[in-house]
PDB file of N, CA and C in Angstrom:
ATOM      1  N   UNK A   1      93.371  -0.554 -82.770  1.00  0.00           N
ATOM      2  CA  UNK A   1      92.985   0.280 -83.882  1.00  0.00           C
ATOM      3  C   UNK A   1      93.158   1.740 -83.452  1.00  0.00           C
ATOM      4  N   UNK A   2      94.062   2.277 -84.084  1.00  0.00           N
ATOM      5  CA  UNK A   2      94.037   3.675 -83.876  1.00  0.00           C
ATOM      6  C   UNK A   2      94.170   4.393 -85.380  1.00  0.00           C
ATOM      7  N   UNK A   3      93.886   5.762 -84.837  1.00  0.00           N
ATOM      8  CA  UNK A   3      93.645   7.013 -85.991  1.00  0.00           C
ATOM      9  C   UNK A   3      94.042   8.385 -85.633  1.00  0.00           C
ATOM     10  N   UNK A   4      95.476   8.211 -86.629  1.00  0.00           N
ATOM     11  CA  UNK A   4      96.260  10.177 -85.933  1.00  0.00           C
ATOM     12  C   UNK A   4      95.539  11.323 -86.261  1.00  0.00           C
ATOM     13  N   UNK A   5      95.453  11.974 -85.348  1.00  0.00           N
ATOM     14  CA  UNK A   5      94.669  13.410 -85.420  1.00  0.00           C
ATOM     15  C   UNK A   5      94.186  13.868 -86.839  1.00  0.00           C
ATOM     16  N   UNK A   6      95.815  14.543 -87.081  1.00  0.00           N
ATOM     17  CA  UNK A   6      95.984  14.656 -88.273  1.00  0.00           C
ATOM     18  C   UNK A   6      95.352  14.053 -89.501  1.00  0.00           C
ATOM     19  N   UNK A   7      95.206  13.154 -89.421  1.00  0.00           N
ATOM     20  CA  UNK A   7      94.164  12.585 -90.497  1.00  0.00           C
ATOM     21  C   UNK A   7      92.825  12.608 -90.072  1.00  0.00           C
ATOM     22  N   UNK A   8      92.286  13.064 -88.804  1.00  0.00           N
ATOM     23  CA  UNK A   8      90.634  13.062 -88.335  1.00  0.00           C
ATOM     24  C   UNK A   8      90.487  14.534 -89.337  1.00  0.00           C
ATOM     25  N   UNK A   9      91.623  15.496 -88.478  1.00  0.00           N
ATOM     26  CA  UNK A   9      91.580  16.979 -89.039  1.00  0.00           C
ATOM     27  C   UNK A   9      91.761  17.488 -90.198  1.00  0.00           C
ATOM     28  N   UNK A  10      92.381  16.102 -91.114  1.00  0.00           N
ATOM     29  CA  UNK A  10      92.312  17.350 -92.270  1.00  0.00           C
ATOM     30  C   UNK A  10      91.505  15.910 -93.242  1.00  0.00           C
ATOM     31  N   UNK A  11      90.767  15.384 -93.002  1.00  0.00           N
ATOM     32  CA  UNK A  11      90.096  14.304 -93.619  1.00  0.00           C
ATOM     33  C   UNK A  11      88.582  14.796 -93.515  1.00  0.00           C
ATOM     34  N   UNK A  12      87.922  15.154 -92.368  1.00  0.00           N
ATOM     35  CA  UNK A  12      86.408  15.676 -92.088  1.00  0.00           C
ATOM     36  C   UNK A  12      85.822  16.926 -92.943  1.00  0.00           C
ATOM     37  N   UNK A  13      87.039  17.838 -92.987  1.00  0.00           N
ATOM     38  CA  UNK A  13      86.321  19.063 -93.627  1.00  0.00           C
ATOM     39  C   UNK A  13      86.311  18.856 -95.030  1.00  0.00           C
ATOM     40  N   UNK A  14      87.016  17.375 -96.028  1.00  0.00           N
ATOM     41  CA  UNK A  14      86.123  17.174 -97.150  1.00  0.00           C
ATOM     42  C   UNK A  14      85.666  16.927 -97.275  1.00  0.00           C
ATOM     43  N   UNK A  15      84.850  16.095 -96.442  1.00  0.00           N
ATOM     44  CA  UNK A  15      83.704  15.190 -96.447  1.00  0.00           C
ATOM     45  C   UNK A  15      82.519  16.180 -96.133  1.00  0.00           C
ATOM     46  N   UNK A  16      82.088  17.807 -95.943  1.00  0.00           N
ATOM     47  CA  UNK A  16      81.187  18.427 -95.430  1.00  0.00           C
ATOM     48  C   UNK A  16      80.970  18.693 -94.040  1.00  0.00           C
ATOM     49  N   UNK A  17      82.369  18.700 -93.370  1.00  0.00           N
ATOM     50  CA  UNK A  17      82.163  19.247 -92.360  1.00  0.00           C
ATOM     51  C   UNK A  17      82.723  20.446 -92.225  1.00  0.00           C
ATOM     52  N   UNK A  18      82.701  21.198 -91.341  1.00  0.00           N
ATOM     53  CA  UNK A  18      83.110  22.899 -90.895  1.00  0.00           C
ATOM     54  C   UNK A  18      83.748  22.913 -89.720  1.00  0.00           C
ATOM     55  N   UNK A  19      84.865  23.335 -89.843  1.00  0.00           N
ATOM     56  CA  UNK A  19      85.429  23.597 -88.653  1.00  0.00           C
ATOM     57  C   UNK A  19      85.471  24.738 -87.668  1.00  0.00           C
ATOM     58  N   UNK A  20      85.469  24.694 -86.468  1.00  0.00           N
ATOM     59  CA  UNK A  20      85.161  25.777 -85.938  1.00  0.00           C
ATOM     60  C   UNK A  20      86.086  25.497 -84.429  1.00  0.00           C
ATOM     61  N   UNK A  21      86.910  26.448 -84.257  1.00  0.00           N
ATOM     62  CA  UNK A  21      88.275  26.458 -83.492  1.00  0.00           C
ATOM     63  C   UNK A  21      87.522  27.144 -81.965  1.00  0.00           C
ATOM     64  N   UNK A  22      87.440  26.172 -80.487  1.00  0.00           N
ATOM     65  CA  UNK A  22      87.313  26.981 -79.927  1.00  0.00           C
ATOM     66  C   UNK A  22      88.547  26.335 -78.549  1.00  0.00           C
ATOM     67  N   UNK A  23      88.510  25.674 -77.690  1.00  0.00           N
ATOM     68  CA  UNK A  23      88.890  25.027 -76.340  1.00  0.00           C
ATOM     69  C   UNK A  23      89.693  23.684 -77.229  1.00  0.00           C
ATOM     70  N   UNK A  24      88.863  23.126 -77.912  1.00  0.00           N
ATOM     71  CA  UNK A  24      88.729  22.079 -78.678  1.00  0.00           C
ATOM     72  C   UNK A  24      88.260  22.491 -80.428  1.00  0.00           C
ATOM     73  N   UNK A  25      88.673  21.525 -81.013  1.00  0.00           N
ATOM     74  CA  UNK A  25      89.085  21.780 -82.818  1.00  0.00           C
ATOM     75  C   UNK A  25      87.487  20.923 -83.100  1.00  0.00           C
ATOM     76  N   UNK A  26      86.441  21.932 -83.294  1.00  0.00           N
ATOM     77  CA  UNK A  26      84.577  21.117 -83.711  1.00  0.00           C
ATOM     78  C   UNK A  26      84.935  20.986 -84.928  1.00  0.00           C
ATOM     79  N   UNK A  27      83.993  19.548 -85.380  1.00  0.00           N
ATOM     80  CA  UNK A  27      83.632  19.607 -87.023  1.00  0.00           C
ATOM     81  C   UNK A  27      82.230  19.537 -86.878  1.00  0.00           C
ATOM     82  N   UNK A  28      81.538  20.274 -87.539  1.00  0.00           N
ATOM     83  CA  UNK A  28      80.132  20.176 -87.961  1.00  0.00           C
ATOM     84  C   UNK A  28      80.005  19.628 -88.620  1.00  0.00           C
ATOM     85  N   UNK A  29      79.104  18.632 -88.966  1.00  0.00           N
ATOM     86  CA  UNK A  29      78.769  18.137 -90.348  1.00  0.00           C
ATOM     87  C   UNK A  29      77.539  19.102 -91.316  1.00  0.00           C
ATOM     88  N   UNK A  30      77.546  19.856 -92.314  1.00  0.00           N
ATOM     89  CA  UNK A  30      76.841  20.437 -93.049  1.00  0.00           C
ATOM     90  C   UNK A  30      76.273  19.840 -94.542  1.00  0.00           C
ATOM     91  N   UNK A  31      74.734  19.468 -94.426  1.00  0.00           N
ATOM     92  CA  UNK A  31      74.505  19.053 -95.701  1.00  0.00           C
ATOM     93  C   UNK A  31      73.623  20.200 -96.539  1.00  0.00           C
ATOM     94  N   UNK A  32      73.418  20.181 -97.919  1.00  0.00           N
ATOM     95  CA  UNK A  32      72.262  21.570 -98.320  1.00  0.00           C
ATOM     96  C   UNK A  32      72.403  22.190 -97.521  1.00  0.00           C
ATOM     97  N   UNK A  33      73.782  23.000 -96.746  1.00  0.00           N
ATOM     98  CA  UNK A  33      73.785  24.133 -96.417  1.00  0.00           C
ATOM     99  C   UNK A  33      73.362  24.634 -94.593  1.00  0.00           C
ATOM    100  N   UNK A  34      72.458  23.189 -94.393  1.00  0.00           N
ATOM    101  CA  UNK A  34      72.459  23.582 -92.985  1.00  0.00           C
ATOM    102  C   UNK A  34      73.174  22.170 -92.111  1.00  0.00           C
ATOM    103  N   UNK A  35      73.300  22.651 -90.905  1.00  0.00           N
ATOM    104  CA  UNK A  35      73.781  21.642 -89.481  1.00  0.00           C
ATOM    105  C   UNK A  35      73.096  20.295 -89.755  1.00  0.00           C
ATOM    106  N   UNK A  36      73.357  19.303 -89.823  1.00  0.00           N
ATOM    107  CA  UNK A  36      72.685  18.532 -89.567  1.00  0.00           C
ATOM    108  C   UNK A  36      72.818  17.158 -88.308  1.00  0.00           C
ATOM    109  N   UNK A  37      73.454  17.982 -87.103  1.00  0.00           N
ATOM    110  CA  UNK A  37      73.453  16.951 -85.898  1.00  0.00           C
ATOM    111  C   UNK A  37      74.746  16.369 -85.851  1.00  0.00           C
ATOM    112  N   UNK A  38      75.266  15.504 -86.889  1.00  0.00           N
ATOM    113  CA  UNK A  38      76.235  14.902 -86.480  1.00  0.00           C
ATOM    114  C   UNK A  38      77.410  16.198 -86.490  1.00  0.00           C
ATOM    115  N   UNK A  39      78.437  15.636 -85.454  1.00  0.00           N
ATOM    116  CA  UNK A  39      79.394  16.324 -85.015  1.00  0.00           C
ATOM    117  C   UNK A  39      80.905  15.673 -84.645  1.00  0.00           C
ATOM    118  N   UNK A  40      81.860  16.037 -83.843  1.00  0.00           N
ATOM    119  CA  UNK A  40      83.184  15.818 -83.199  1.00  0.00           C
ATOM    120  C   UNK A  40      83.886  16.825 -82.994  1.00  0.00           C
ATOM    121  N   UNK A  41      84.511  16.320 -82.438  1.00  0.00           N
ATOM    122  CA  UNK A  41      85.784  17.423 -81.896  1.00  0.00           C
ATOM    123  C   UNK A  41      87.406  16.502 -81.799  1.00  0.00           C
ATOM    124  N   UNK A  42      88.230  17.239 -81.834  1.00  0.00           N
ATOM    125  CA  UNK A  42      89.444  16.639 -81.387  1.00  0.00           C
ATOM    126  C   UNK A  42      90.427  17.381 -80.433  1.00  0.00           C
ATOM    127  N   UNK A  43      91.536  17.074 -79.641  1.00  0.00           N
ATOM    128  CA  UNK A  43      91.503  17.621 -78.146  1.00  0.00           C
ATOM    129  C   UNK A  43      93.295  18.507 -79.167  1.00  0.00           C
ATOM    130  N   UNK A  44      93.553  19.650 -78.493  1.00  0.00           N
ATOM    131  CA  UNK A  44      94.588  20.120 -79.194  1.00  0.00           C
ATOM    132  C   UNK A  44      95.893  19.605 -77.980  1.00  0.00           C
ATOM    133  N   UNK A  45      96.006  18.429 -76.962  1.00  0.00           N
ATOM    134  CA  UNK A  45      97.033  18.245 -76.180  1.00  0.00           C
ATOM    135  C   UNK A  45      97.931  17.147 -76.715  1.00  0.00           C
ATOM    136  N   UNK A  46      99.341  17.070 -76.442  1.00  0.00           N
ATOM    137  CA  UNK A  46     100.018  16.255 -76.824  1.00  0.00           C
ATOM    138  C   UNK A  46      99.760  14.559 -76.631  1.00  0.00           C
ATOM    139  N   UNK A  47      99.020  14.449 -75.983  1.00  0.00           N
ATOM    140  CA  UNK A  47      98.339  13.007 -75.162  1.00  0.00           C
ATOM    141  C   UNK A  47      97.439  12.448 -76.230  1.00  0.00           C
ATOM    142  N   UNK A  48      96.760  13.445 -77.183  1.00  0.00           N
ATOM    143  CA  UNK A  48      96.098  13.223 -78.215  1.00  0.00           C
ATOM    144  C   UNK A  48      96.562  12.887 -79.734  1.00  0.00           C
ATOM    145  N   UNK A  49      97.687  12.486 -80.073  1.00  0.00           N
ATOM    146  CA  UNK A  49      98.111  12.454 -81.268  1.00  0.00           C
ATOM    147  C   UNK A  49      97.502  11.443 -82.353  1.00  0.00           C
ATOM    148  N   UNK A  50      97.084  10.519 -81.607  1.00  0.00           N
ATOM    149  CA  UNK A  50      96.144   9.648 -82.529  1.00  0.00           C
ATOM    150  C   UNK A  50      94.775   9.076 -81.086  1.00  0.00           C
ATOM    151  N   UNK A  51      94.115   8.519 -81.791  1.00  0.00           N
ATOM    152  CA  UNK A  51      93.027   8.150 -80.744  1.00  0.00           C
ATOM    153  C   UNK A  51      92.316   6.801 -81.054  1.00  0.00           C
ATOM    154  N   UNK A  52      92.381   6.414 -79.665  1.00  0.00           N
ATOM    155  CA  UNK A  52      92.337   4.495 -79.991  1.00  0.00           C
ATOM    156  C   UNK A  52      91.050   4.384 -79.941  1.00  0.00           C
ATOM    157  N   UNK A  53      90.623   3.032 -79.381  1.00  0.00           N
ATOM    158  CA  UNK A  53      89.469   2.559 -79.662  1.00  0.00           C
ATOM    159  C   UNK A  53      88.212   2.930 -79.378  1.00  0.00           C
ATOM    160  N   UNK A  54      88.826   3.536 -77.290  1.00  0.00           N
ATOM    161  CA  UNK A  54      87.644   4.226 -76.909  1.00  0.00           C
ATOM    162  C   UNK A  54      87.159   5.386 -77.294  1.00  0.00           C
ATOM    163  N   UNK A  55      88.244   6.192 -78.048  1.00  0.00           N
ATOM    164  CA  UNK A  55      87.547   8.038 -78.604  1.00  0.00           C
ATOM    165  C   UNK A  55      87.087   7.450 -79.909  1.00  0.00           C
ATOM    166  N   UNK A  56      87.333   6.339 -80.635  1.00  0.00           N
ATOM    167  CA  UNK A  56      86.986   6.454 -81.653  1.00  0.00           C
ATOM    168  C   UNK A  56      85.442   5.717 -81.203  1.00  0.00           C
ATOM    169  N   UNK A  57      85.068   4.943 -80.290  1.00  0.00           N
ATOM    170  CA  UNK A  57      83.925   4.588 -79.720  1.00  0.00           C
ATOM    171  C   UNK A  57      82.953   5.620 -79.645  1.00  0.00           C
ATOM    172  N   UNK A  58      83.490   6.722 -79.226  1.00  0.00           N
ATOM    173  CA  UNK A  58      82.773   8.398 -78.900  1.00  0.00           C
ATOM    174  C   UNK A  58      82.181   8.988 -80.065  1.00  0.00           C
ATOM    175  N   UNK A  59      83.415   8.970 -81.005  1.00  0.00           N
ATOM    176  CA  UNK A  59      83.237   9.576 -82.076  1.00  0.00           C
ATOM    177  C   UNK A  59      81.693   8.969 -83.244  1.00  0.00           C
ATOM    178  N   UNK A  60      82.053   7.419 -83.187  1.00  0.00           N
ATOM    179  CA  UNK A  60      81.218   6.424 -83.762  1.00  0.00           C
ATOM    180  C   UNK A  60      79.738   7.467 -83.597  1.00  0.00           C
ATOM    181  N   UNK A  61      79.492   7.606 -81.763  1.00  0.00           N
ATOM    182  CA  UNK A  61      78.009   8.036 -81.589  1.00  0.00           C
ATOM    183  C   UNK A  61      77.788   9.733 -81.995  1.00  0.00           C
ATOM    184  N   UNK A  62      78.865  10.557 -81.836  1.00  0.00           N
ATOM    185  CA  UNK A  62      78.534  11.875 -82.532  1.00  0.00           C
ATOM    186  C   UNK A  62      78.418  11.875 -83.880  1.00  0.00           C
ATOM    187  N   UNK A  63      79.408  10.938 -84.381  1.00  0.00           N
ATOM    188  CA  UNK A  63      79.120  10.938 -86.173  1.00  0.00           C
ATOM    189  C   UNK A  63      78.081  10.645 -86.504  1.00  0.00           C
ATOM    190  N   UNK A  64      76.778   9.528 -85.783  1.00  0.00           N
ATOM    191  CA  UNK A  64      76.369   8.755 -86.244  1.00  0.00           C
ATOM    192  C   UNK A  64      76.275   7.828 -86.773  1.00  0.00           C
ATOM    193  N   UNK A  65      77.241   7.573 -86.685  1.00  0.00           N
ATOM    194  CA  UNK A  65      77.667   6.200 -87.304  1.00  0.00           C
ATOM    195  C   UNK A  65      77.193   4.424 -86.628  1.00  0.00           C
ATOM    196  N   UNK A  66      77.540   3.499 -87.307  1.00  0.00           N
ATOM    197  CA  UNK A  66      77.248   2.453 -86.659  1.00  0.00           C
ATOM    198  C   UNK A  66      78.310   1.753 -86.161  1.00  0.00           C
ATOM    199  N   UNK A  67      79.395   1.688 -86.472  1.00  0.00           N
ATOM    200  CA  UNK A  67      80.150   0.802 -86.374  1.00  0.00           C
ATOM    201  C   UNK A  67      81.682   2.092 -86.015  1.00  0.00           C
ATOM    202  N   UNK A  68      82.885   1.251 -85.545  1.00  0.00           N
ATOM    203  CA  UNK A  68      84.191   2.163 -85.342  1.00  0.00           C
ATOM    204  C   UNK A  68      84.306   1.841 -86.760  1.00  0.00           C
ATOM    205  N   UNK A  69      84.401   1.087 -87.338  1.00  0.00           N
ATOM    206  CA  UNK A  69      85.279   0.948 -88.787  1.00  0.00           C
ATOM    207  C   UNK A  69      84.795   1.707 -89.672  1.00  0.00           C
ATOM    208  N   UNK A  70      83.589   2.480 -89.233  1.00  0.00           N
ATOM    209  CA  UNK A  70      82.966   3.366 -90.238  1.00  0.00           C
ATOM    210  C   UNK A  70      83.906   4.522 -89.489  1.00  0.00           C
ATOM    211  N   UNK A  71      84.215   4.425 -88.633  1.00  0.00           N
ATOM    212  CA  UNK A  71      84.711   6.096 -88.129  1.00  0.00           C
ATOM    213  C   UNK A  71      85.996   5.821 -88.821  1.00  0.00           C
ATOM    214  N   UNK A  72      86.877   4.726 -88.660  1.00  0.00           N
ATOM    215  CA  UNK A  72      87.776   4.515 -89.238  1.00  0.00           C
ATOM    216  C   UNK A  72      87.953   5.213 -90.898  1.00  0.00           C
ATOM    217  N   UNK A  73      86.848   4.531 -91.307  1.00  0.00           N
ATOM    218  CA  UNK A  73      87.012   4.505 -93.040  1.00  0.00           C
ATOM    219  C   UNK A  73      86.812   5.993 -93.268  1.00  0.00           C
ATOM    220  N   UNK A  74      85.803   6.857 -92.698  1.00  0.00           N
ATOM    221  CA  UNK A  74      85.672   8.044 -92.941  1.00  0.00           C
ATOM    222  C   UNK A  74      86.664   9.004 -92.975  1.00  0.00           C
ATOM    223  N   UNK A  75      87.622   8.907 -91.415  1.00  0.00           N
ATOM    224  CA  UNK A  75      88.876   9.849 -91.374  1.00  0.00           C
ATOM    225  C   UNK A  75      90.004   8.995 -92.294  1.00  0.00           C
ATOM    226  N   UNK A  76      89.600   7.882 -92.783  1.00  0.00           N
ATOM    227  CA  UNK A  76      91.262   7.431 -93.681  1.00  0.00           C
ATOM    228  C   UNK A  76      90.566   7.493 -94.823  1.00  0.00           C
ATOM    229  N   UNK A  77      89.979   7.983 -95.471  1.00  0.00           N
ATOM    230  CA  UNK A  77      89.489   8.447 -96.652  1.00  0.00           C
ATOM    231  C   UNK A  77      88.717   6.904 -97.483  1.00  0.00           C
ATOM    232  N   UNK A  78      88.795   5.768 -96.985  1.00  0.00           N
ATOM    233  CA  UNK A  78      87.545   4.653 -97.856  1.00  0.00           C
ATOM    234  C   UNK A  78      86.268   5.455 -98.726  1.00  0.00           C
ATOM    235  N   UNK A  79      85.826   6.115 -96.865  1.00  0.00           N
ATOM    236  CA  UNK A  79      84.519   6.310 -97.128  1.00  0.00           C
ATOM    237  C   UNK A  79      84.221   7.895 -97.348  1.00  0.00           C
ATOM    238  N   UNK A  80      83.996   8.119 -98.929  1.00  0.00           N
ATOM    239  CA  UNK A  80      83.489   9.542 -99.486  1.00  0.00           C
ATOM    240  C   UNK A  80      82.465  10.075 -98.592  1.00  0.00           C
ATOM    241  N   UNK A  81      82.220  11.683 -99.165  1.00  0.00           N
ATOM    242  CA  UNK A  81      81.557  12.316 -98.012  1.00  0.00           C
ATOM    243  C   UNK A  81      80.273  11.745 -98.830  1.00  0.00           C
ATOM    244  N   UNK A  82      79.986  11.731 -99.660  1.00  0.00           N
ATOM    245  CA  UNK A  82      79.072  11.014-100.896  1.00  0.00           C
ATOM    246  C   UNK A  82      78.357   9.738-100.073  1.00  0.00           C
ATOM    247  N   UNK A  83      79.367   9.143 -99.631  1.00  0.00           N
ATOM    248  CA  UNK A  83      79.007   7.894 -99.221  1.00  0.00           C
ATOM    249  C   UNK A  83      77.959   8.102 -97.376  1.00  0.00           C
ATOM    250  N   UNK A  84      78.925   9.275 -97.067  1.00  0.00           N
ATOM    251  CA  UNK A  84      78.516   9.534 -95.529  1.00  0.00           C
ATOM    252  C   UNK A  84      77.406  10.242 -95.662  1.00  0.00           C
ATOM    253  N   UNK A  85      77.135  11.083 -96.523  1.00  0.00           N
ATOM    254  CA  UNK A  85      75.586  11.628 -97.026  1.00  0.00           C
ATOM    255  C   UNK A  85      74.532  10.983 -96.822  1.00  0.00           C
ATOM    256  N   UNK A  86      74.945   9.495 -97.606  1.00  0.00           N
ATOM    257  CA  UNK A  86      74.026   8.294 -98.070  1.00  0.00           C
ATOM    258  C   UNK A  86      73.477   7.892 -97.452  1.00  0.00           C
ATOM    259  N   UNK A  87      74.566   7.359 -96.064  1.00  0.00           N
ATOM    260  CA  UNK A  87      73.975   7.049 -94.628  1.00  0.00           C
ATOM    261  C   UNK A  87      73.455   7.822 -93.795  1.00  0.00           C
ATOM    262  N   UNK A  88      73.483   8.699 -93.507  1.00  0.00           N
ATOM    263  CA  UNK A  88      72.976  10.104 -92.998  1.00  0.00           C
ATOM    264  C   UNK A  88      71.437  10.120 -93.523  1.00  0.00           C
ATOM    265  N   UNK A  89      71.543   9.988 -95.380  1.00  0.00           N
ATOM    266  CA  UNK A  89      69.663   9.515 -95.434  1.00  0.00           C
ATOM    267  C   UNK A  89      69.528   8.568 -95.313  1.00  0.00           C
ATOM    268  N   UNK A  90      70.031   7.137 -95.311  1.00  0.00           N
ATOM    269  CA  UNK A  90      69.571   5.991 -95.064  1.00  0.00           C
ATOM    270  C   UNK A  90      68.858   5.690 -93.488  1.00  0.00           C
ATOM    271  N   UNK A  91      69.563   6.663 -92.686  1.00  0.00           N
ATOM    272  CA  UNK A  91      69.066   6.803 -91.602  1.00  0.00           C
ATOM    273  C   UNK A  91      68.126   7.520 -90.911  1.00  0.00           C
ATOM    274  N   UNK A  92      67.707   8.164 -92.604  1.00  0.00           N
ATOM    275  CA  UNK A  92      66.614   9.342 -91.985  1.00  0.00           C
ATOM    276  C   UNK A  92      66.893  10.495 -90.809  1.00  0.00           C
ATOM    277  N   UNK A  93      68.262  10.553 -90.960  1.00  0.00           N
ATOM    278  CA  UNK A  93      68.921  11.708 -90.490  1.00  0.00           C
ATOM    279  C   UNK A  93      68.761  13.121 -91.085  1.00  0.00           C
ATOM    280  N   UNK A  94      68.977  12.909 -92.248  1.00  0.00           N
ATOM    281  CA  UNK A  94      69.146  14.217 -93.346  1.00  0.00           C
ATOM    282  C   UNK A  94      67.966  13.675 -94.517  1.00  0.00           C
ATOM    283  N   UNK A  95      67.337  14.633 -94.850  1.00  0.00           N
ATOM    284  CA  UNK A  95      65.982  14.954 -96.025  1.00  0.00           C
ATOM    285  C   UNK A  95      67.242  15.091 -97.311  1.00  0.00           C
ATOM    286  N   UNK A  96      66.869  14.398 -98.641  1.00  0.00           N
ATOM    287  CA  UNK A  96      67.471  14.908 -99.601  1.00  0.00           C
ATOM    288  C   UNK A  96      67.748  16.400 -99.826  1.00  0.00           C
ATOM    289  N   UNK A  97      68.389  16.601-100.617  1.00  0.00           N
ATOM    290  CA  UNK A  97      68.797  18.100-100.962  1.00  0.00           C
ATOM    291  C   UNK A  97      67.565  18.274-101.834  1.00  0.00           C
ATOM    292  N   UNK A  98      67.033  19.773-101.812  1.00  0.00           N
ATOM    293  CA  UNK A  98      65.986  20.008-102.328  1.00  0.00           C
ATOM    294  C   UNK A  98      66.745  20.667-103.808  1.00  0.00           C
ATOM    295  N   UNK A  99      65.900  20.374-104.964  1.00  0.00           N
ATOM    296  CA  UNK A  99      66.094  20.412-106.356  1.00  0.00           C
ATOM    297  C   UNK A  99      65.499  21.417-106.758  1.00  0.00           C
ATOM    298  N   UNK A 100      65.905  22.503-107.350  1.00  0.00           N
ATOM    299  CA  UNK A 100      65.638  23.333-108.047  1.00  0.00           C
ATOM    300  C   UNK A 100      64.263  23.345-109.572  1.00  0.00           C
ATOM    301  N   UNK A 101      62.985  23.689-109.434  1.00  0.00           N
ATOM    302  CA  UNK A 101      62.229  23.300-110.384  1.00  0.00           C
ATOM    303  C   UNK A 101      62.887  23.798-111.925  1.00  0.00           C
ATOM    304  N   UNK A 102      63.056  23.240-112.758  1.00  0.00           N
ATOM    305  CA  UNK A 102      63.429  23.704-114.060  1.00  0.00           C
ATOM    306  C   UNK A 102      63.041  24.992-114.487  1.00  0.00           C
ATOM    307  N   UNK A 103      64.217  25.667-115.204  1.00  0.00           N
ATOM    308  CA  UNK A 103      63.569  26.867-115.603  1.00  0.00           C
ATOM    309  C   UNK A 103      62.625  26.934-116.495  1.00  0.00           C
ATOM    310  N   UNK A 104      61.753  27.554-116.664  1.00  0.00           N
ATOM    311  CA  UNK A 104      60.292  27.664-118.378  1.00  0.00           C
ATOM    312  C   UNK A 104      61.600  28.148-119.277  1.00  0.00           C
ATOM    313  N   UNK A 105      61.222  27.690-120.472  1.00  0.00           N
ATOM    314  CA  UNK A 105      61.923  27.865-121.513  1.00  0.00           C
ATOM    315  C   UNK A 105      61.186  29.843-122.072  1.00  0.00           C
ATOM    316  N   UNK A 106      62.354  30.101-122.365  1.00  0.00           N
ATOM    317  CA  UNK A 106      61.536  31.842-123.012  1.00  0.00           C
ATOM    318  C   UNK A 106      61.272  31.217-124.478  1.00  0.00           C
ATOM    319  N   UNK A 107      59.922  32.379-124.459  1.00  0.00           N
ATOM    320  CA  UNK A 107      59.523  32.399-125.744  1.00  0.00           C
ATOM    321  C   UNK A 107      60.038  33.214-126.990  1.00  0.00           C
ATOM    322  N   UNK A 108      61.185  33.112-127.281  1.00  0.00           N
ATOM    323  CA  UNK A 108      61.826  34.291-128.154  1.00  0.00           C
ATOM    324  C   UNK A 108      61.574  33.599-129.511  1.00  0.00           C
TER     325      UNK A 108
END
């Protein structure tokens, strides 16, 4: 089972992550606006063009994830960032997004 870069890199930052270029190519994962823990990186050397079982093993535990096939489904687009949210609260990782109280209606 492998997964080309290229699709880790340009697949993560729709799902709510942020990229941030330093040694190595970070994705943050960002929900409501702040960090919320899960993370990755991918290596910018030619040796890296796709990444087999064991980086995707790596990746599994920075994402949070449970399984590789979830790391899988995430960078090949199955699994929405919608969906990766879900698990993120299912896991009591991430607090819902906080909701705005309704505005009072004016009295005109």
């Amino acid at each position: 089972m492998q997964v080309a870069r290229k699709s880790i890199e340009s697949s993560l930052p729709k799902k709510g992550f942020v990229q941030e270029v330093a040694h190595h190519r970070y994705f943050y994962h960002e929900y409501a606006g702040k960090r919320t823990g899960a993370y990755t990186y991918t290596s910018h050397g030619s040796d890296y063009k796709s990444y087999g079982a064991e980086l995707l093993k790596q990746m599994k535990t920075q994402l949070r994830l449970d399984s590789v096939q979830q790391v899988v489904a995430l960078c090949n687009c199955p699994m929405s960032g919608d969906a990766y949210n879900a698990h993120l609260r299912a896991k009591g990782l991430v607090l819902d997004a906080p909701t705005r109280p309704p505005k009072p209606k004016s009295k005109a």
